[in-house]
Protein backbone atom coordinates (compact mmCIF):
# COMPACT_ATOMS: atom_id res chain seq x y z
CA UNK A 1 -30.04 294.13 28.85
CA UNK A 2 -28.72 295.53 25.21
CA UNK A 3 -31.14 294.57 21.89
CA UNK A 4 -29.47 295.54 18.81
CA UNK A 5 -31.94 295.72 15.76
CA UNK A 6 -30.21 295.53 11.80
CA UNK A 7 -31.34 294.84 8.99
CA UNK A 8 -33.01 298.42 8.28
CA UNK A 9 -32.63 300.74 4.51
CA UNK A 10 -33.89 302.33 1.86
CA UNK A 11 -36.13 299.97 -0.35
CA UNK A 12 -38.86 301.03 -2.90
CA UNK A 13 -42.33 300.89 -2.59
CA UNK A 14 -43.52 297.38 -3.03
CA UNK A 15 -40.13 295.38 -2.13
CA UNK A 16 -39.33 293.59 1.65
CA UNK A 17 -37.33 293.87 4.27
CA UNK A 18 -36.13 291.45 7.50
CA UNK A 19 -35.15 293.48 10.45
CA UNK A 20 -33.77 291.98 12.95
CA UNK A 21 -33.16 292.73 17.02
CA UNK A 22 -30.43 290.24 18.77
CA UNK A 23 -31.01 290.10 22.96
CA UNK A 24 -28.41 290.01 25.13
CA UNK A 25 -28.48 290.29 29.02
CA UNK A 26 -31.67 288.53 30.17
CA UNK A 27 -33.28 285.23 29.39
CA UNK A 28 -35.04 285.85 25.92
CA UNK A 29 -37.21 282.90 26.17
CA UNK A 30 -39.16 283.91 28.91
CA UNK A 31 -40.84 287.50 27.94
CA UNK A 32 -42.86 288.89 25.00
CA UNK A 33 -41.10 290.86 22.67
CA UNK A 34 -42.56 293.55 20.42
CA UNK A 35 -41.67 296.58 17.44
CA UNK A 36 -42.47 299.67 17.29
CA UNK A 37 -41.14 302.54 14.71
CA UNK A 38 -41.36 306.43 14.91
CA UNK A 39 -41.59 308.57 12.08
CA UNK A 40 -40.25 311.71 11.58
CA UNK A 41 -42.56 314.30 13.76
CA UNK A 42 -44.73 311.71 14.89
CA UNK A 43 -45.18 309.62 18.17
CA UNK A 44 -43.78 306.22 18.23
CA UNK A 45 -46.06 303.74 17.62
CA UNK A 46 -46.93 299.92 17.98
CA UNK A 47 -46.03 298.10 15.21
CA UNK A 48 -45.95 294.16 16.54
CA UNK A 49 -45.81 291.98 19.26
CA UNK A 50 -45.32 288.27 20.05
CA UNK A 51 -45.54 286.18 23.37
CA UNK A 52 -42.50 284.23 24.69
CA UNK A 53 -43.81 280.54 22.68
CA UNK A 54 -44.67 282.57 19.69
CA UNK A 55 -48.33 281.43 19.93
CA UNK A 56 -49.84 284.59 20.14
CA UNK A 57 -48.91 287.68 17.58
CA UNK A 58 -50.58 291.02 17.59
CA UNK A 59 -50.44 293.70 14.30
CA UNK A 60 -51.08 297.19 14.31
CA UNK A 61 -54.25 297.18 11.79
CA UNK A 62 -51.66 299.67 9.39
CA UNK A 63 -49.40 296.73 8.96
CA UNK A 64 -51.43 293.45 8.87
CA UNK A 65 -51.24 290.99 6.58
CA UNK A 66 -47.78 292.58 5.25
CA UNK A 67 -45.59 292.22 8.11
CA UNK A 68 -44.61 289.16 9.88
CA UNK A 69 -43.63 288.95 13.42
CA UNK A 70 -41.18 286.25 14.64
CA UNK A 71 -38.44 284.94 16.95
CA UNK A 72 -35.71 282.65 17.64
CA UNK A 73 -35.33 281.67 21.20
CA UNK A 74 -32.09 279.70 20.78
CA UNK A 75 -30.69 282.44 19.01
CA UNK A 76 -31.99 284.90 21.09
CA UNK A 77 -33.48 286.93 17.81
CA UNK A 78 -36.29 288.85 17.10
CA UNK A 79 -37.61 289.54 13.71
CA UNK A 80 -40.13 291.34 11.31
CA UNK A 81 -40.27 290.47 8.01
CA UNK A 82 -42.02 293.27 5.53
CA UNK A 83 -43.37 293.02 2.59
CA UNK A 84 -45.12 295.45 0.24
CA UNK A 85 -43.89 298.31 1.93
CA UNK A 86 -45.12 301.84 1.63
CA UNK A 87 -43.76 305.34 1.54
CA UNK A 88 -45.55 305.59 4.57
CA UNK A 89 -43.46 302.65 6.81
CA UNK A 90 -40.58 304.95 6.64
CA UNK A 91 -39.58 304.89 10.44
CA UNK A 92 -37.05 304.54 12.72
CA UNK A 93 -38.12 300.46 13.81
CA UNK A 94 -37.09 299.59 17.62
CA UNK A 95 -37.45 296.57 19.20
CA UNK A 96 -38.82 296.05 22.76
CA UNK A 97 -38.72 293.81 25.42
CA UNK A 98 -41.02 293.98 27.99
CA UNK A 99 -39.57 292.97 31.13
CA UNK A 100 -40.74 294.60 34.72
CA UNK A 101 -39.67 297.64 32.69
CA UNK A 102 -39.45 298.25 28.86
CA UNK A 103 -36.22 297.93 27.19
CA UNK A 104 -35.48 299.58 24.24
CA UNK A 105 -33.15 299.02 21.43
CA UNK A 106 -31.04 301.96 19.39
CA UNK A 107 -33.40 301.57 16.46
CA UNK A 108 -32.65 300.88 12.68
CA UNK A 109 -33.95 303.25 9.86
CA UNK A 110 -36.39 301.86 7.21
CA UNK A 111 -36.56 304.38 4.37
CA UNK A 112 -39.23 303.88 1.61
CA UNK A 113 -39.13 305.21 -1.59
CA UNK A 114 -42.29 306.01 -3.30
């Protein structure tokens, strides 16, 4: 299993980013898929998740209605587009898949500049 997530940097406060997380290893289409980010000093934390159809999306109440979670199963993708971002979304963002055990990717770094 290897997830590599792009697409993180440093944006101001108010502008948008699309990260991205690219699957490899196990069949993509089949399992729910999720972000999370971790702040300096702080636990990580659950940022979004979507099912393997991508009828069902869940938000972390500190991101919803300004994130978007979404996927590509023929290209094996995950995303999360983010808009209006705050100082405060500055995090390293990891995508997850949850198989019979979590899988984590390297992370990417979203800096926000106030």
């Amino acid at each position: 299993v290897q997830l590599v997530e792009s697409g993180g940097g440093l944006v101001e406060a108010g502008g948008s980013l699309r990260l991205s997380c690219a699957a490899s290893g196990f069949t993509f289409s089949w399992f729910r898929m999720s972000w999370y980010r971790q702040a300096p000093g702080k636990e990580r934390e659950f940022v979004a998740d979507i099912n393997s159809n991508s009828d069902r999306m869940d938000y972390a109440d500190s991101v919803r209605g300004r994130f978007t979670i979404s996927r590509d199963n023929s290209k094996n993708t995950l995303y999360l587009q983010m808009n209006r971002l705050r100082p405060e979304d500055t995090a390293v963002y990891y995508c997850r898949a949850d198989l019979r055990a979590p899988y984590w990717g390297q992370g990417t770094q979203v800096t926000v500049s106030s």
